[in-house]
C-alpha atoms as a PDB file:
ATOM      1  CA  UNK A   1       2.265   1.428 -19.192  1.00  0.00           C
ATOM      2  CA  UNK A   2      -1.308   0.448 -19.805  1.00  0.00           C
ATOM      3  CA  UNK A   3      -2.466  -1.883 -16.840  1.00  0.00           C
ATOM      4  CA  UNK A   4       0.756  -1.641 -15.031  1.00  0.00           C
ATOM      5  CA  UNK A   5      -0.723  -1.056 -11.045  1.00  0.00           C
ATOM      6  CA  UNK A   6       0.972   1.239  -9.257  1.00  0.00           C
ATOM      7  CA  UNK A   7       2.020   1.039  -5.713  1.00  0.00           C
ATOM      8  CA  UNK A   8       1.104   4.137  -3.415  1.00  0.00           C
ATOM      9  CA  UNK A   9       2.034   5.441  -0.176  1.00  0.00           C
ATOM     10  CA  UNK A  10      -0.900   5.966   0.909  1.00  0.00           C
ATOM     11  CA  UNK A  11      -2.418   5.863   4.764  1.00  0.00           C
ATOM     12  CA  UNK A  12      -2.994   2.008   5.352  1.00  0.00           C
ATOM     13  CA  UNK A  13      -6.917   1.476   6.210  1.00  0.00           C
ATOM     14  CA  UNK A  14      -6.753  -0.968   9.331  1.00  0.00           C
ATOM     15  CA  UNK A  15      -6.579  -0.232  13.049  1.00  0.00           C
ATOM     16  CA  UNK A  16      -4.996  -3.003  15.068  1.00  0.00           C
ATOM     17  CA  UNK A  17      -7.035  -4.690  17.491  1.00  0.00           C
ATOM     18  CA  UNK A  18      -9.063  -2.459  20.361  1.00  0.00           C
ATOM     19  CA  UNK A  19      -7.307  -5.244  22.988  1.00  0.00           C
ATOM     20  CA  UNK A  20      -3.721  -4.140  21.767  1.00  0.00           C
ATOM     21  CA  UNK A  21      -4.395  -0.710  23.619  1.00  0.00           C
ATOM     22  CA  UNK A  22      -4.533  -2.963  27.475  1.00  0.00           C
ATOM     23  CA  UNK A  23      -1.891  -5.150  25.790  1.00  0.00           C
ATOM     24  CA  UNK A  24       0.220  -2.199  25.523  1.00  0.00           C
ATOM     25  CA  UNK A  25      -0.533  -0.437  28.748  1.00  0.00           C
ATOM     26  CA  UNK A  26       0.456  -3.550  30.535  1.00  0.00           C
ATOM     27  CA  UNK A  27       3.987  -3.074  28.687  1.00  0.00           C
ATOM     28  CA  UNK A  28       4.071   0.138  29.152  1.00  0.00           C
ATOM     29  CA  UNK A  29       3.321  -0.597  33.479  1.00  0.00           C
ATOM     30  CA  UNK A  30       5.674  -3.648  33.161  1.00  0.00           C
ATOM     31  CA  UNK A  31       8.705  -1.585  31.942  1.00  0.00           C
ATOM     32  CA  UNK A  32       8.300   1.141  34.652  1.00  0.00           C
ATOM     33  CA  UNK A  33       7.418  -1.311  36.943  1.00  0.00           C
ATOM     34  CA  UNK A  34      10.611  -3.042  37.230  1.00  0.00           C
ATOM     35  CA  UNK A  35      13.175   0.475  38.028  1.00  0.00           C
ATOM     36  CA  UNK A  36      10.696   1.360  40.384  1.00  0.00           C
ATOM     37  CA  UNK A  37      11.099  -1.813  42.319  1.00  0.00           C
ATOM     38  CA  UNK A  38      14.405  -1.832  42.127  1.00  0.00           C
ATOM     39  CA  UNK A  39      15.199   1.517  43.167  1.00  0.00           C
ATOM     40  CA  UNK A  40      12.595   0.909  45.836  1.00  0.00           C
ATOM     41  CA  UNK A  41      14.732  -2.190  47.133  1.00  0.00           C
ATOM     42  CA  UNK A  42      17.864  -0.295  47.056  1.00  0.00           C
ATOM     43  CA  UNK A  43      15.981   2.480  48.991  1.00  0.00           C
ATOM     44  CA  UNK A  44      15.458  -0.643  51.637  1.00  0.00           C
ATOM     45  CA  UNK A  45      19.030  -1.474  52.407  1.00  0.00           C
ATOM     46  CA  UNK A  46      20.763   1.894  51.583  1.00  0.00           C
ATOM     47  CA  UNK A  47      19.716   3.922  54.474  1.00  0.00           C
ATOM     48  CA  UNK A  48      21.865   7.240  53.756  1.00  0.00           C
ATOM     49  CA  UNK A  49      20.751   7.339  49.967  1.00  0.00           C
ATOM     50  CA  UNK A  50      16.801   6.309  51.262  1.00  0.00           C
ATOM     51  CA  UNK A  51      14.693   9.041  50.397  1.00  0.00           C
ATOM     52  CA  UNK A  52      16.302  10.249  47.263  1.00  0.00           C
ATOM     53  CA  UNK A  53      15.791   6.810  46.207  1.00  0.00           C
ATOM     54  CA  UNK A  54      12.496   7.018  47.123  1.00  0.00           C
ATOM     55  CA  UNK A  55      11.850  10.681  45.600  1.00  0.00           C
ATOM     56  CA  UNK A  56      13.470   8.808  42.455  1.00  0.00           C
ATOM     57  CA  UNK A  57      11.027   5.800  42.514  1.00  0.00           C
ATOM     58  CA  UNK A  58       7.731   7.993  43.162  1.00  0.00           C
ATOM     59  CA  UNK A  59       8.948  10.377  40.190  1.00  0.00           C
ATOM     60  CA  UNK A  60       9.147   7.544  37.783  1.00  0.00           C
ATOM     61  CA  UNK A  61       6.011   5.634  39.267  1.00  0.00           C
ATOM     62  CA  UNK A  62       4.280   8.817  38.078  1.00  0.00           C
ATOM     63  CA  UNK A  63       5.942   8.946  34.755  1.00  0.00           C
ATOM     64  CA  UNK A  64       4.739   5.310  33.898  1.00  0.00           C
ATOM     65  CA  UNK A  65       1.608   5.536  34.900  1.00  0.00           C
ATOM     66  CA  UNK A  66       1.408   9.208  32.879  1.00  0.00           C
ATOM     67  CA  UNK A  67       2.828   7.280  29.717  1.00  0.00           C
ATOM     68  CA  UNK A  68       0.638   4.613  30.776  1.00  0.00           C
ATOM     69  CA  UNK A  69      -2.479   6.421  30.697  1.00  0.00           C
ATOM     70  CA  UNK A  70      -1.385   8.523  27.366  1.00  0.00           C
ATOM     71  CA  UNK A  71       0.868   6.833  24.754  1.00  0.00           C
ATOM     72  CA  UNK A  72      -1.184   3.461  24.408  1.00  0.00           C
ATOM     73  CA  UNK A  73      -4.363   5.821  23.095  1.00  0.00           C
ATOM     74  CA  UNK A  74      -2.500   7.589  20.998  1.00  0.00           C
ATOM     75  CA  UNK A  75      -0.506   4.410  19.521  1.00  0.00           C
ATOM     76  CA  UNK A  76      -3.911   3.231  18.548  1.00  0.00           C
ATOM     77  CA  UNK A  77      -5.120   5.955  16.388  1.00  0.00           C
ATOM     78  CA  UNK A  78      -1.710   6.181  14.447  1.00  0.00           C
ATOM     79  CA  UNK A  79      -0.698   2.302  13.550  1.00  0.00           C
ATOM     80  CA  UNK A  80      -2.601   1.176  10.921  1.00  0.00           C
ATOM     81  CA  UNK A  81      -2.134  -1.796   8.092  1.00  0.00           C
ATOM     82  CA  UNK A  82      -3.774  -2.814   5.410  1.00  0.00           C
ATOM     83  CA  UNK A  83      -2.738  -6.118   2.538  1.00  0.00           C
ATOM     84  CA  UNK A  84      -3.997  -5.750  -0.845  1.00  0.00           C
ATOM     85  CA  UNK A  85      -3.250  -8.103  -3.581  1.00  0.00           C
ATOM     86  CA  UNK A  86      -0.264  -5.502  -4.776  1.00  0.00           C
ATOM     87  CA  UNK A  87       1.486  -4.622  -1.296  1.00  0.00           C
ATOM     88  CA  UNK A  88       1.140  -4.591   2.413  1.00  0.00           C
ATOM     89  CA  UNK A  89       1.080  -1.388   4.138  1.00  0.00           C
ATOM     90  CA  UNK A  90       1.718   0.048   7.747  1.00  0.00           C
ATOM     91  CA  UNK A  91       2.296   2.971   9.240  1.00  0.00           C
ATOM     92  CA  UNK A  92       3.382   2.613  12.794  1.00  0.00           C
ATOM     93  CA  UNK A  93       5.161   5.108  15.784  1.00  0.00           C
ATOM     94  CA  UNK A  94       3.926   8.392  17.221  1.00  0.00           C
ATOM     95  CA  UNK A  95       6.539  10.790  17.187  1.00  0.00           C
ATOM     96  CA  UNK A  96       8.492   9.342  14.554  1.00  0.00           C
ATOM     97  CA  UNK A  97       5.926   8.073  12.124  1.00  0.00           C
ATOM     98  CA  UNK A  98       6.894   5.167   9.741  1.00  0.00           C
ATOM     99  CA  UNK A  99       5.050   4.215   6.902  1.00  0.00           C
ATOM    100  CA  UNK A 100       6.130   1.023   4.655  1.00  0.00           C
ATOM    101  CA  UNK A 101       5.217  -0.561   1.959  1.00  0.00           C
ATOM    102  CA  UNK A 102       6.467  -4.122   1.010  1.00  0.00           C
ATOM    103  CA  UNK A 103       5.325  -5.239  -2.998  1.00  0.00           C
ATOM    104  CA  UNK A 104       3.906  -8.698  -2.774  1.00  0.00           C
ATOM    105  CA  UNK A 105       6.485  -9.684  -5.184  1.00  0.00           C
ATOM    106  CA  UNK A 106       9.587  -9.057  -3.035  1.00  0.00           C
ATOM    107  CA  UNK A 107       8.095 -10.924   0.072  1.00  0.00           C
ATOM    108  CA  UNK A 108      10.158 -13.858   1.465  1.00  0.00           C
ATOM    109  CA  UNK A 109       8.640 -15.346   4.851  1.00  0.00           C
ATOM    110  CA  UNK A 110       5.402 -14.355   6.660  1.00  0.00           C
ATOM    111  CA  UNK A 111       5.166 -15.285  10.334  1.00  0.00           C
ATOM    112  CA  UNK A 112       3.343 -15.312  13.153  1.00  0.00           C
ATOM    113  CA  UNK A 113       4.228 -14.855  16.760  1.00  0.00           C
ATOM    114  CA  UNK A 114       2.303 -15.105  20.091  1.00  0.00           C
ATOM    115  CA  UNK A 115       4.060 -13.662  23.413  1.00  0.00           C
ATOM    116  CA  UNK A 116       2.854 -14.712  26.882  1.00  0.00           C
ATOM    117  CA  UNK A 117       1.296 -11.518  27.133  1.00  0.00           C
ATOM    118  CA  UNK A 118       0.064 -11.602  23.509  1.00  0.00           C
ATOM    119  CA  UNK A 119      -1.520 -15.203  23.964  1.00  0.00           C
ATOM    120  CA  UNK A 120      -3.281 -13.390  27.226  1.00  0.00           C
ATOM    121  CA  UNK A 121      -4.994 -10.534  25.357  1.00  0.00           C
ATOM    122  CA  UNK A 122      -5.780 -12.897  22.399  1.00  0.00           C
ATOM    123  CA  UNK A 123      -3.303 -10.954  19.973  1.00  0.00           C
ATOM    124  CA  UNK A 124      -0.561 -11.765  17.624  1.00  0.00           C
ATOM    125  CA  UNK A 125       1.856 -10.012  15.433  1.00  0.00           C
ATOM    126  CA  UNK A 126       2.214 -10.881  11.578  1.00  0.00           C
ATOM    127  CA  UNK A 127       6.247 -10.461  10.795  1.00  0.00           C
ATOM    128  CA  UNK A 128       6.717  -9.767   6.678  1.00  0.00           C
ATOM    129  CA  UNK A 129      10.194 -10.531   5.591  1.00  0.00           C
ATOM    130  CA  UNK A 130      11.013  -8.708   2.684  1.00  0.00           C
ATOM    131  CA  UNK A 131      14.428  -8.855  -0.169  1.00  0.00           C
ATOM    132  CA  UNK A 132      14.960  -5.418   1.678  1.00  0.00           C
ATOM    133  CA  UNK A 133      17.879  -4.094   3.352  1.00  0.00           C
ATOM    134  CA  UNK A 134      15.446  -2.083   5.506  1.00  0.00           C
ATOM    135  CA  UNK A 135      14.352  -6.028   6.462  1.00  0.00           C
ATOM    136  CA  UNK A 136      10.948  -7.062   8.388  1.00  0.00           C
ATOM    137  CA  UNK A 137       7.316  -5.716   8.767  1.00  0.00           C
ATOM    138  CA  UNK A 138       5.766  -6.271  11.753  1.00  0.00           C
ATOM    139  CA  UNK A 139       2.333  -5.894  12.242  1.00  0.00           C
ATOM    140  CA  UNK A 140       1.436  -6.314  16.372  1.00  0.00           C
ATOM    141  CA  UNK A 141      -2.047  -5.951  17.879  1.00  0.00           C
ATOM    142  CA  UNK A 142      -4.034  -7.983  15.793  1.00  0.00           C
ATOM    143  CA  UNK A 143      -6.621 -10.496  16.995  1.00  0.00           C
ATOM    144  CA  UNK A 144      -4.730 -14.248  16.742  1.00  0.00           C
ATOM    145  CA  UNK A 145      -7.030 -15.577  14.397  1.00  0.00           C
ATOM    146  CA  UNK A 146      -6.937 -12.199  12.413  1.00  0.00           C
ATOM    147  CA  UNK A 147      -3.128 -12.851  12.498  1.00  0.00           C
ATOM    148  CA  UNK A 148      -3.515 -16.388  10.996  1.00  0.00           C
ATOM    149  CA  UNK A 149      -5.852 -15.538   8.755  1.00  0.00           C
ATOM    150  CA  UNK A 150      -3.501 -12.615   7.447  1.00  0.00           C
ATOM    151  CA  UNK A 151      -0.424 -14.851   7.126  1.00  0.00           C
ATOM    152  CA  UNK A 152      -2.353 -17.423   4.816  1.00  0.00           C
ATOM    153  CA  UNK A 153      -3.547 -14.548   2.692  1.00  0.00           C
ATOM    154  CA  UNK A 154      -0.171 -13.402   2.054  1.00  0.00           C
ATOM    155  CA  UNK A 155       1.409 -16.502   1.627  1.00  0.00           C
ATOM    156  CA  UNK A 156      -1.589 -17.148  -0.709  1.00  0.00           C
ATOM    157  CA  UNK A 157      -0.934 -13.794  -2.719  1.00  0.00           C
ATOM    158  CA  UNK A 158       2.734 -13.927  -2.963  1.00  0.00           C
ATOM    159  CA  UNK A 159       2.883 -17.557  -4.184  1.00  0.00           C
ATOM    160  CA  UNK A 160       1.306 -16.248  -6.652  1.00  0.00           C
ATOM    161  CA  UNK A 161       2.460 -13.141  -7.291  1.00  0.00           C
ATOM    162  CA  UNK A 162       5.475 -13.086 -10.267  1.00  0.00           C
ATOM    163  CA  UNK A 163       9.058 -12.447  -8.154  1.00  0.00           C
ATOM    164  CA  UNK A 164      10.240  -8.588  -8.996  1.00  0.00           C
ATOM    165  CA  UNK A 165      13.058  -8.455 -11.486  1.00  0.00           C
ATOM    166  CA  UNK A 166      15.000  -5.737  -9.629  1.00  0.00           C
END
C-alpha cells in the first residue's frame, strides 16, 4: 500500500545513560550484599555450622563482586531504545535478549518512575503501557530529564497518532 510505513524490528539506536552502569553495580552489590550478611550473622551465633557458613559467605562475596564487576558492562552495550513517530523500540537482557516494539497507535499510559537509588544517580525509567497481552515497556537508565522529556514526546505522538483498528 503506497505510503503505508512499515514497522521493523530493527536494533533500537539509543544506549541508556553511562550512570545506569554504577546504578546497576550498586544493585548488583546490594543483592549479594544482603545473603552475605546474613549468612555471616548466622555464622556469629551458630558455632558448629561457623566456618561452612563462612566458606558459604566468602564464595558468594566473590560471586557478587565477579557479577558486579562483569554483567553491568555488558548490560550497557546490549539495552538500547529508540521512539520514532511510528513505534518505540528496545532491546534489553544479555543472555536472553528481548527486543519489542510497541506501534504508537496501541499505546495506553506512559510513565515515569524515580527509585531512591534512581533519584541518586540522576536516572529514571520510562514505563510504556501498551493494548498488549505481553503488557509494559520499560525503559531504565535514562537521565531524569531525558526520561521526562521522553514521556512528553510520546504522549505528544500518540495523542496524535490514529488508535489501531485491530
Amino acid at each position: 500500500m503506497a505510503g503505508e510505513k512499515t514497522v521493523r524490528l530493527r536494533p533500537p539506536a539509543n544506549r541508556m545513560n553511562r550512570r545506569a552502569v554504577t546504578w546497576w553495580r550498586v544493585q548488583c552489590l546490594l543483592t549479594a550484599a544482603v545473603p552475605v550478611g546474613v549468612l555471616v550473622v548466622l555464622a556469629a551465633f551458630i558455632e558448629p555450622a561457623r566456618r561452612w557458613l563462612l566458606v558459604a559467605a566468602g564464595a558468594l562475596a566473590l560471586l557478587g563482586l565477579a557479577g558486579t564487576a562483569f554483567f553491568p558492562a555488558w548490560w550497557y552495550r546490549v539495552h538500547r531504545w529508540e521512539v520514532t513517530d511510528e513505534a518505540v523500540y528496545v532491546r534489553t537482557g544479555a543472555l536472553w535478549q528481548e527486543w519489542r516494539i510497541a506501534p504508537m497507535s496501541r499505546i495506553q499510559t506512559v510513565d515515569t518512575m524515580r527509585g531512591p537509588l534512581e533519584q541518586a544517580f540522576r536516572l529514571a525509567t520510562v514505563t510504556v503501557t501498551t493494548a498488549s497481552a505481553r503488557g509494559e515497556i520499560r525503559i531504565q537508565g535514562l537521565d531524569h530529564e531525558t526520561a521526562a522529556d521522553l514521556a512528553e514526546q510520546l504522549t505528544r505522538i500518540t495523542q496524535a497518532t490514529p488508535g489501531d483498528a485491530t
